[in-house]
Protein backbone atom coordinates (compact mmCIF):
# COMPACT_ATOMS: atom_id res chain seq x y z
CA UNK A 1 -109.42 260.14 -26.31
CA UNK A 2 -107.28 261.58 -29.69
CA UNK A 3 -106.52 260.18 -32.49
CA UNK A 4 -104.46 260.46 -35.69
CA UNK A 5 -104.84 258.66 -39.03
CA UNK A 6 -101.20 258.05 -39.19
CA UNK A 7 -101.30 256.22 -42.54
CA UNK A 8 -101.48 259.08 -45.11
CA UNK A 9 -103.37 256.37 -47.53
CA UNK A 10 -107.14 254.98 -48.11
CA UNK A 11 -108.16 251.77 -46.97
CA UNK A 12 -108.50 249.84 -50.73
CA UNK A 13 -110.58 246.73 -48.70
CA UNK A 14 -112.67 248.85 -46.54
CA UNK A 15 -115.69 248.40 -48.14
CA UNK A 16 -115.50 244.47 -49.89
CA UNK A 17 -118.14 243.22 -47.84
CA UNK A 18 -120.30 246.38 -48.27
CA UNK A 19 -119.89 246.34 -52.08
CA UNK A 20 -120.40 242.86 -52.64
CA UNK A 21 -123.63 243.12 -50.77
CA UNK A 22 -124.32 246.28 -52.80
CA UNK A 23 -123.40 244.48 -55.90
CA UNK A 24 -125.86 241.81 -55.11
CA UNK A 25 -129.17 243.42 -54.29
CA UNK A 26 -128.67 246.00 -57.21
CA UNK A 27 -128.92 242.67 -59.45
CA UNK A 28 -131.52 241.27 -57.59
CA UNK A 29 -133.66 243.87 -57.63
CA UNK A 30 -133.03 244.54 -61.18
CA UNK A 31 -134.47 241.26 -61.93
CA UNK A 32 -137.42 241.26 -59.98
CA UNK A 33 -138.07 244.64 -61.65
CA UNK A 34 -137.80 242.94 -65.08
CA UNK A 35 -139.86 239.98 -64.07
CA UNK A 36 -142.83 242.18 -62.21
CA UNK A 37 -142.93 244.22 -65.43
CA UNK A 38 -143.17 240.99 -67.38
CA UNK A 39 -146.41 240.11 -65.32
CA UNK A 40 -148.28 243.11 -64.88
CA UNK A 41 -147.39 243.59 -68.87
CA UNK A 42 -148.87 246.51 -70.75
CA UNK A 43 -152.64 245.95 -71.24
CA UNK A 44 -155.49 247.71 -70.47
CA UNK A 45 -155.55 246.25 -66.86
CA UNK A 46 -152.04 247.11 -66.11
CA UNK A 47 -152.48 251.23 -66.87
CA UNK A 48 -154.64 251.24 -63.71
CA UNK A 49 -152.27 250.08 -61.57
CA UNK A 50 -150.24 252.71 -59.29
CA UNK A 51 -146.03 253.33 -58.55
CA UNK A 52 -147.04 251.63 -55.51
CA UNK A 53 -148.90 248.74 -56.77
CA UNK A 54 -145.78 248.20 -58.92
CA UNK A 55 -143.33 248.42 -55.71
CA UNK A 56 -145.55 245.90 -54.25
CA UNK A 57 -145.61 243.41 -56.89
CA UNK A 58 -141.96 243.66 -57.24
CA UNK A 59 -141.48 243.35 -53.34
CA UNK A 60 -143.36 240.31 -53.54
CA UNK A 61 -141.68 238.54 -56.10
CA UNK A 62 -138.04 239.30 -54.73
CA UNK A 63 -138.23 236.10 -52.53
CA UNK A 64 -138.48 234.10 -55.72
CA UNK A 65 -135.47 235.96 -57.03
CA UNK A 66 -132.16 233.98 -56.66
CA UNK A 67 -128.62 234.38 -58.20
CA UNK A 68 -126.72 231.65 -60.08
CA UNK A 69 -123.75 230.71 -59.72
CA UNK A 70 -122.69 232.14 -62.90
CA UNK A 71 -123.79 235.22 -61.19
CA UNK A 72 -122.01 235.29 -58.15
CA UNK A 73 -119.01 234.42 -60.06
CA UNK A 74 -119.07 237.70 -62.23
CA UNK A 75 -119.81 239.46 -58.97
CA UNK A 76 -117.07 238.71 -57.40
CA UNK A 77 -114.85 239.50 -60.30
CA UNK A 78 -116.60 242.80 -60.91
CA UNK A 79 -115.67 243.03 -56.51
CA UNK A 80 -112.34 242.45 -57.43
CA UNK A 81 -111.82 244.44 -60.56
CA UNK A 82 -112.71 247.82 -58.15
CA UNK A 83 -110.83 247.12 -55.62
CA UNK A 84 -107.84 246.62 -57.60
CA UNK A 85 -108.34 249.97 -58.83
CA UNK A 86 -108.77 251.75 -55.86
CA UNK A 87 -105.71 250.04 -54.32
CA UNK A 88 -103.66 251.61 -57.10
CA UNK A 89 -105.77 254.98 -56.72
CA UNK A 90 -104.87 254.78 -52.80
CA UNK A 91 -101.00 254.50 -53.02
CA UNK A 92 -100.35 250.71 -52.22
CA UNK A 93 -100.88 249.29 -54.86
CA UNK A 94 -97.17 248.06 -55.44
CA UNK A 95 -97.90 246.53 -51.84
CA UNK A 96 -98.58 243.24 -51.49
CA UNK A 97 -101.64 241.89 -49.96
CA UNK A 98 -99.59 240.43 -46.93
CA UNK A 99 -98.17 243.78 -46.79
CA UNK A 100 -101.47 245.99 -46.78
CA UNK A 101 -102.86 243.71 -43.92
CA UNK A 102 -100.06 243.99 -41.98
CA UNK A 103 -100.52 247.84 -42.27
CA UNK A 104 -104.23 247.88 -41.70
CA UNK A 105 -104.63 248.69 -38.14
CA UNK A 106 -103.04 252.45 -39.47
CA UNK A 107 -105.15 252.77 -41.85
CA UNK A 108 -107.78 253.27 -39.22
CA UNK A 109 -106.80 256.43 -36.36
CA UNK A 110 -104.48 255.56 -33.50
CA UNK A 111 -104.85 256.61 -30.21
CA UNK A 112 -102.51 259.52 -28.51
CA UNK A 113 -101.37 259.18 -25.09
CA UNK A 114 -102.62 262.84 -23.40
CA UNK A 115 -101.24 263.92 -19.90
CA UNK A 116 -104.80 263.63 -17.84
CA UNK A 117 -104.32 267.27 -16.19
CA UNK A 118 -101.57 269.73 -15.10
CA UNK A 119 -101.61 268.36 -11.47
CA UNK A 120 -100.87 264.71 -12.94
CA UNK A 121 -97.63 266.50 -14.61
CA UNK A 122 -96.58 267.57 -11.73
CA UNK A 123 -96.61 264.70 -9.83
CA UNK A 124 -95.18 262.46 -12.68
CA UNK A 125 -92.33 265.14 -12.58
CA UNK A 126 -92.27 265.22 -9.09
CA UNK A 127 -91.20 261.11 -9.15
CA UNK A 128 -88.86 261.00 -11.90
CA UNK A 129 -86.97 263.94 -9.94
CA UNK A 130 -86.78 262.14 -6.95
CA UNK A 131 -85.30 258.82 -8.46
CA UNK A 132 -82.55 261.07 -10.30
CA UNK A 133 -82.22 264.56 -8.67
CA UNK A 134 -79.25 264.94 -10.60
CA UNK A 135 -81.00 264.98 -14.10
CA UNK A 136 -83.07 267.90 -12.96
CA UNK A 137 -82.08 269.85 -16.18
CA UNK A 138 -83.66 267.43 -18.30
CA UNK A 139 -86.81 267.08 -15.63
CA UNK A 140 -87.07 270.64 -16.30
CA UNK A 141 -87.26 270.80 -19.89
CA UNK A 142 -89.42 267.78 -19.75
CA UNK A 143 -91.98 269.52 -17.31
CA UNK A 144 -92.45 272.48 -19.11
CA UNK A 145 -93.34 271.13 -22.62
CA UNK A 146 -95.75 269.15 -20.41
CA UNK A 147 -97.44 271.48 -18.55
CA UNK A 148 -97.94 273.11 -21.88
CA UNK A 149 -99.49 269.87 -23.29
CA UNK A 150 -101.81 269.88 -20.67
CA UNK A 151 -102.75 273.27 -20.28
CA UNK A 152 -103.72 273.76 -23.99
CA UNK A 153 -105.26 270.45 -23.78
CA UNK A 154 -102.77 268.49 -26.20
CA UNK A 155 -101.41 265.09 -26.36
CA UNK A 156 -98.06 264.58 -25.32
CA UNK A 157 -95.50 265.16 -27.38
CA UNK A 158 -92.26 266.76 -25.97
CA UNK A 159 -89.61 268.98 -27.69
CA UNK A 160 -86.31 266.90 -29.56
CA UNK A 161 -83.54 266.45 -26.87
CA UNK A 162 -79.62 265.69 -26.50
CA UNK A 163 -78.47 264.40 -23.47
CA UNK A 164 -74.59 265.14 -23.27
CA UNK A 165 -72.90 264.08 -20.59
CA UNK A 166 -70.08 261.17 -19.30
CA UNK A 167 -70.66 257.75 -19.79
CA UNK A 168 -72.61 255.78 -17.32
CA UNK A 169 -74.47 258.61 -15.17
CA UNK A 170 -78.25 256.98 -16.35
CA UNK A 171 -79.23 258.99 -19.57
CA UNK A 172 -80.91 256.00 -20.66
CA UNK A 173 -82.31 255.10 -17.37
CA UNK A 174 -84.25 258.40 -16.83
CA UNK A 175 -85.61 258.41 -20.75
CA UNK A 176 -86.86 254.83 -19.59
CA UNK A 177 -88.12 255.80 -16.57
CA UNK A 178 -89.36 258.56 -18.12
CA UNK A 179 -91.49 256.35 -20.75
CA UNK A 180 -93.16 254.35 -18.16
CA UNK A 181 -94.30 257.09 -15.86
CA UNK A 182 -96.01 258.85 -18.30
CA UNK A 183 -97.30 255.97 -19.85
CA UNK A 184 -96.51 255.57 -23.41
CA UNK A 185 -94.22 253.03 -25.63
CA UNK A 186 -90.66 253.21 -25.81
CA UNK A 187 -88.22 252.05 -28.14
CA UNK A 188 -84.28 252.49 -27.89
CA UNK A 189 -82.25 252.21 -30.14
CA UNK A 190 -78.19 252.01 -30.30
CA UNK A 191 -76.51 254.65 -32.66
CA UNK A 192 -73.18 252.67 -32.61
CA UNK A 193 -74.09 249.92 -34.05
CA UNK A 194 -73.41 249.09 -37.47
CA UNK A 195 -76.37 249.47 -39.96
CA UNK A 196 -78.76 251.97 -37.59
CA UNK A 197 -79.11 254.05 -39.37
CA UNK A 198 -81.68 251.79 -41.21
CA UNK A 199 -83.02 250.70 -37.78
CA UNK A 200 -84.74 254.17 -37.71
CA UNK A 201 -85.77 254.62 -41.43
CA UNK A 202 -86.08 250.93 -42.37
CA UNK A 203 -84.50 249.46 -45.65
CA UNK A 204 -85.10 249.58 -49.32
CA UNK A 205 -86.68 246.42 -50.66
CA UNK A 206 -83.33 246.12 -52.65
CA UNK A 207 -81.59 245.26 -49.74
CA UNK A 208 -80.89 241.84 -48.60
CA UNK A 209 -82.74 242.09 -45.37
CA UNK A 210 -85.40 244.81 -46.36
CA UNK A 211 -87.95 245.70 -43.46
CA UNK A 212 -89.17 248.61 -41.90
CA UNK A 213 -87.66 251.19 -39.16
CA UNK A 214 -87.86 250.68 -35.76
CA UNK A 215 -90.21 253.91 -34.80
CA UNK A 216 -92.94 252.57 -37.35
CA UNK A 217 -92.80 249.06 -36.12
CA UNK A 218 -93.30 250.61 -32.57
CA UNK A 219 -95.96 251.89 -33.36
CA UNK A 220 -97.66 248.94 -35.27
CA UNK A 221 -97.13 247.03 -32.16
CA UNK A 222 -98.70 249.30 -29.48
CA UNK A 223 -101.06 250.60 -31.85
CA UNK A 224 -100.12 254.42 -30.12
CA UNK A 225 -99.08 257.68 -32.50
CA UNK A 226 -97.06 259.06 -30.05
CA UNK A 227 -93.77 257.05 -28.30
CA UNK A 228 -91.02 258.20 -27.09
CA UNK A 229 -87.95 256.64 -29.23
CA UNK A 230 -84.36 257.11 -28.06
CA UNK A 231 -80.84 257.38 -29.63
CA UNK A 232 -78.54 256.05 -27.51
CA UNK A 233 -74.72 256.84 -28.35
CA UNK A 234 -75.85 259.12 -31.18
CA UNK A 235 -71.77 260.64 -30.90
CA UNK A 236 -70.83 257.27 -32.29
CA UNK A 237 -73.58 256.60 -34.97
CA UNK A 238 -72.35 254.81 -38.36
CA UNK A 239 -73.38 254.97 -41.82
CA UNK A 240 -73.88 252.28 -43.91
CA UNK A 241 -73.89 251.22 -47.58
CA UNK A 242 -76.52 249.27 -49.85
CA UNK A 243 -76.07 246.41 -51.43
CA UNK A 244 -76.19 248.38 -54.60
CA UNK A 245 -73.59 250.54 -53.42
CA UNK A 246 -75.21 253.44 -52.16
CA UNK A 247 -74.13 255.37 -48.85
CA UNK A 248 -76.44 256.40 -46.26
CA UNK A 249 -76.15 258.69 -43.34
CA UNK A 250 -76.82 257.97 -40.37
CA UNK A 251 -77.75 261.56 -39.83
CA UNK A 252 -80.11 261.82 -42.49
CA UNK A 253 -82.43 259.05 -41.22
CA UNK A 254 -82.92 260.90 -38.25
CA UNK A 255 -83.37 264.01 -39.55
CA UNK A 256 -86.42 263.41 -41.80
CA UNK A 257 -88.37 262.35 -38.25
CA UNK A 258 -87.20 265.54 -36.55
CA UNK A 259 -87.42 267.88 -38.92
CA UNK A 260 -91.23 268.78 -38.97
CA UNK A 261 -91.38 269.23 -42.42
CA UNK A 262 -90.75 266.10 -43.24
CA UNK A 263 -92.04 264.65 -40.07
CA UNK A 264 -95.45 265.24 -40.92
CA UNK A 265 -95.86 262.90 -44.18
CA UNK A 266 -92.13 261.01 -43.52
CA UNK A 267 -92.04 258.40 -46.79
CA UNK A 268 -91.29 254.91 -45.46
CA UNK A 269 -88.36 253.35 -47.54
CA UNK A 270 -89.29 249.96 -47.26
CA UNK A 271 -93.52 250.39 -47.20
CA UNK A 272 -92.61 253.27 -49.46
CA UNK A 273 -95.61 255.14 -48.77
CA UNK A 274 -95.90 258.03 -46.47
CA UNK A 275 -96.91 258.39 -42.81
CA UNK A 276 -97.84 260.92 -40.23
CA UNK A 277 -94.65 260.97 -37.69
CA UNK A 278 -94.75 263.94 -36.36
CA UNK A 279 -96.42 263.40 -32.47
CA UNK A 280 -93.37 261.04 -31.68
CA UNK A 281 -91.01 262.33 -29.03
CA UNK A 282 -87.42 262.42 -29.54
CA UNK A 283 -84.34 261.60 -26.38
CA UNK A 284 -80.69 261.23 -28.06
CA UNK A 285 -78.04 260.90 -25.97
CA UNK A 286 -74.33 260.93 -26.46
CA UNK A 287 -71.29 261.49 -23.90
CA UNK A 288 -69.93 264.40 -26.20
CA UNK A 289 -72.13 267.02 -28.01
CA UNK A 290 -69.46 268.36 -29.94
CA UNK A 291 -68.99 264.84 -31.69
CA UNK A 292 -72.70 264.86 -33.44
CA UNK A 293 -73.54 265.96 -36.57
CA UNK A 294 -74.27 269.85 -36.31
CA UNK A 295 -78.08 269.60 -38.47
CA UNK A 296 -78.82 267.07 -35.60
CA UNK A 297 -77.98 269.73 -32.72
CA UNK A 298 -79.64 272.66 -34.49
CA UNK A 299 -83.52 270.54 -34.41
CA UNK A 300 -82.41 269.35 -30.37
CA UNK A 301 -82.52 270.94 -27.27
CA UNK A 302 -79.08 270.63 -25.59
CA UNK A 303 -78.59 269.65 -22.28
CA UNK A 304 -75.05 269.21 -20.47
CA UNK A 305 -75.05 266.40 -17.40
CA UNK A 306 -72.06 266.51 -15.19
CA UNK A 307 -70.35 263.47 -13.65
CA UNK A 308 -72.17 261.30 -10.69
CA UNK A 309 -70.79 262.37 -7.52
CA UNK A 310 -70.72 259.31 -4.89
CA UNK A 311 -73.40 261.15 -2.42
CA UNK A 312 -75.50 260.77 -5.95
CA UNK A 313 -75.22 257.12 -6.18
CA UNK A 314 -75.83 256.64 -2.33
CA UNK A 315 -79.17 258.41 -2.61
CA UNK A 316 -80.09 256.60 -6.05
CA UNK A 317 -78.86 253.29 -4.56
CA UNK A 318 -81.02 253.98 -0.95
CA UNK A 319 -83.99 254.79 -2.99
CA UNK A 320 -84.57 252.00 -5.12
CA UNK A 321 -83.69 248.99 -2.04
CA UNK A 322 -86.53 250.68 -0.64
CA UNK A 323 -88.62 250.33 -3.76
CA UNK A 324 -87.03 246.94 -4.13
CA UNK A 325 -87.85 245.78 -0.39
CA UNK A 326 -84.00 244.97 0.26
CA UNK A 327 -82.58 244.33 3.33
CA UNK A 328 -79.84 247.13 5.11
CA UNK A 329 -77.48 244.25 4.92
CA UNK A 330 -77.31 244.32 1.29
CA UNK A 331 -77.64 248.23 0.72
CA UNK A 332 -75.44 248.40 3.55
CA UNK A 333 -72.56 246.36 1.29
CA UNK A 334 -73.96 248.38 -2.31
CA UNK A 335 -73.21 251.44 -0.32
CA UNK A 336 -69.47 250.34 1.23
CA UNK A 337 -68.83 249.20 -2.66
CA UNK A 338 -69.75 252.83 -4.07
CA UNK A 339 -67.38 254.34 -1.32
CA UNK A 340 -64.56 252.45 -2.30
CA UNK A 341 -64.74 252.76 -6.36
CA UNK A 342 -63.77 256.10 -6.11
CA UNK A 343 -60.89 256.57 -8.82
CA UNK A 344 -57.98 258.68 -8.86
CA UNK A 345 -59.74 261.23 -10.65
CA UNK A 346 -62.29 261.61 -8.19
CA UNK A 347 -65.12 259.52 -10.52
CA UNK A 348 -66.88 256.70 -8.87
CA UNK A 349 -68.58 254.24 -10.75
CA UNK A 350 -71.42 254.05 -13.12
CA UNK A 351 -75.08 253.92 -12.16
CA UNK A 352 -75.72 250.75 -14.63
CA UNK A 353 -73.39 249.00 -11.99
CA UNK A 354 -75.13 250.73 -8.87
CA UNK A 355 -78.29 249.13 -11.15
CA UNK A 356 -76.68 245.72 -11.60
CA UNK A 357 -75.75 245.54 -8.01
CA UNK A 358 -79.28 245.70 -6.63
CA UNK A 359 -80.75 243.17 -8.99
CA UNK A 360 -77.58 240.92 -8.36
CA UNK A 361 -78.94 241.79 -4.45
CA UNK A 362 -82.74 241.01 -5.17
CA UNK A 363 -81.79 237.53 -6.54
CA UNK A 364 -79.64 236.61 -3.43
CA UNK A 365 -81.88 237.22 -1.05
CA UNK A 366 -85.35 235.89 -3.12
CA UNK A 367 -82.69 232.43 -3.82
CA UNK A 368 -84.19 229.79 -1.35
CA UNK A 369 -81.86 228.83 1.41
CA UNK A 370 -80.68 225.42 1.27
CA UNK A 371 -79.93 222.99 4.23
């Protein structure tokens, strides 16, 4: 199994225990030094008496050895005095100590999700194509950075895409179906709501509601280097502006994750000390590429998605009642529903309403029947 020391600082409490102990016996045994040397004393007995003799004598006497309280007391306060010092000397040190726990599981490595072999690709490939045949550009790109991840024995990590394509035709779906069949934490995130930009990055502590981005708290929670985080809407993403008056771009959140550069030792605004972002894997979609920010298309690989066709939505809809265990009765009706929303531009409806109709289906027919 991989892993990655994702926070790029030192542990300042690693070793409290250790040094406290350490602390302790070096003061124990420098009084039981003191006190053997006081017995043996420095006659004409004691000059006959060996380095080992000495050892022994000291060894000997270390059980009547014990530390005041007064003692422990300037121990811990000596503890204390270090480890304030190597906190500073680590980079936290304008954390708080609620604040360094809550980033100490990254301060040890995190695991990496890795595909298990080039045949398990292609399998995993194999499924998401048949569940949405019509994303098969995508699939494609997908497969390929895989089979290289695999071949050169790598963790997964797949190259930045953009999904462009017409509303409704299950961009989101496949990056979520996506995330689950190879096995690694997703987080999604909506580019056209206000203030996401800082859903990505995280906030300033001079903001009124200051906390970290999204991406970083994923990662906290699943205790994985390596998720898959995606932009939904990214065409419509908004800026937003500090309560001290300062703008911020959308744009430029996201590009200090995909830009490698940056990526690498990305400074957290709100922790505001730097982590290792760089294995993360990238899906932004948006229904029109020419609407997103050009330095966001230049570090993506485009891909254009046409419009569902109704023979699309028939297969989808057929293949997941059979996953689902539904009856023909009720694909039967999904299916008569999707012929008839046809509109008069040829369209037929979305595949988050093919989506909603099955689970609307599932519920019917698992509702108890009442007499």
């Amino acid at each position: 199994m991989k892993t990655i020391k994702l926070l790029l600082a030192a542990d300042p409490n690693l070793e409290k225990d250790a040094l406290t102990h350490r602390l302790t016996e070096y003061l124990k045994n420098l009084r039981k030094t003191r006190l053997a040397k006081e017995l043996i004393g420095d006659d004409e007995h004691s000059v006959d008496l060996g380095g080992d003799d000495f050892e022994k004598v000291a060894t000997e006497l270390s059980d009547g050895v014990a530390l005041t309280w007064d003692d422990k007391r300037r121990i811990k306060k000596r503890v204390q005095r270090i480890l304030q010092l190597r906190t500073e000397a680590s980079g936290l040190g304008h954390l708080s100590e609620e604040e360094i726990q809550r980033l100490r599981p990254l301060m040890n490595e995190v695991r990496l999700v890795e595909p298990r072999d080039e045949h398990w690709v292609d399998e995993t490939v194999s499924a998401l194509h048949a569940e949405m045949p019509w994303m098969a550009a995508a699939t494609n790109e997908v497969w390929r950075a895989l089979r290289q991840n695999a071949s050169s024995k790598d963790t997964i990590r797949l190259p930045s895409l953009l999904l462009s394509g017409p509303p409704g035709i299950g961009k989101s779906v496949w990056a979520r179906r996506l995330s689950e069949l190879l096995e690694i934490p997703r987080c999604a995130i909506d580019a056209s709501l206000g203030g996401v930009g800082f859903s990505v990055a995280g906030t300033e502590r001079g903001w009124s509601s200051a906390q970290p981005g999204r991406p970083l708290e994923t990662i906290l929670q699943h205790r994985v280097g390596n998720p898959l985080i995606v932009v939904d809407e990214i065409c419509k993403a908004q800026s937003g502006t500090s309560d001290r008056g300062a703008h911020h771009a959308f744009s430029d959140s996201l590009l200090s994750f995909l830009e490698p550069a940056t990526a690498v030792a990305w400074e957290c605004p709100y922790y505001r000390t730097k982590f290792d972002m760089s294995h993360i894997s990238w899906i932004l979609t948006a229904n029109d590429a020419s609407r997103v920010p050009e330095p966001l298309v230049n570090r993506c690989t485009v891909i254009e998605l046409q419009a569902l066709t109704c023979k699309q939505l028939r297969g989808f809809a057929r293949r997941q009642a059979a996953r689902m265990e539904l009856s023909e009765a009720s694909l039967d009706a999904i299916e008569r529903v999707i012929e008839h929303s046809m509109d008069e531009r040829g369209h037929s409806m979305s595949l988050r309403n093919v989506i909603r109709m099955l689970h609307r289906a599932v519920a019917l027919e698992s509702r108890e029947t009442h007499h």
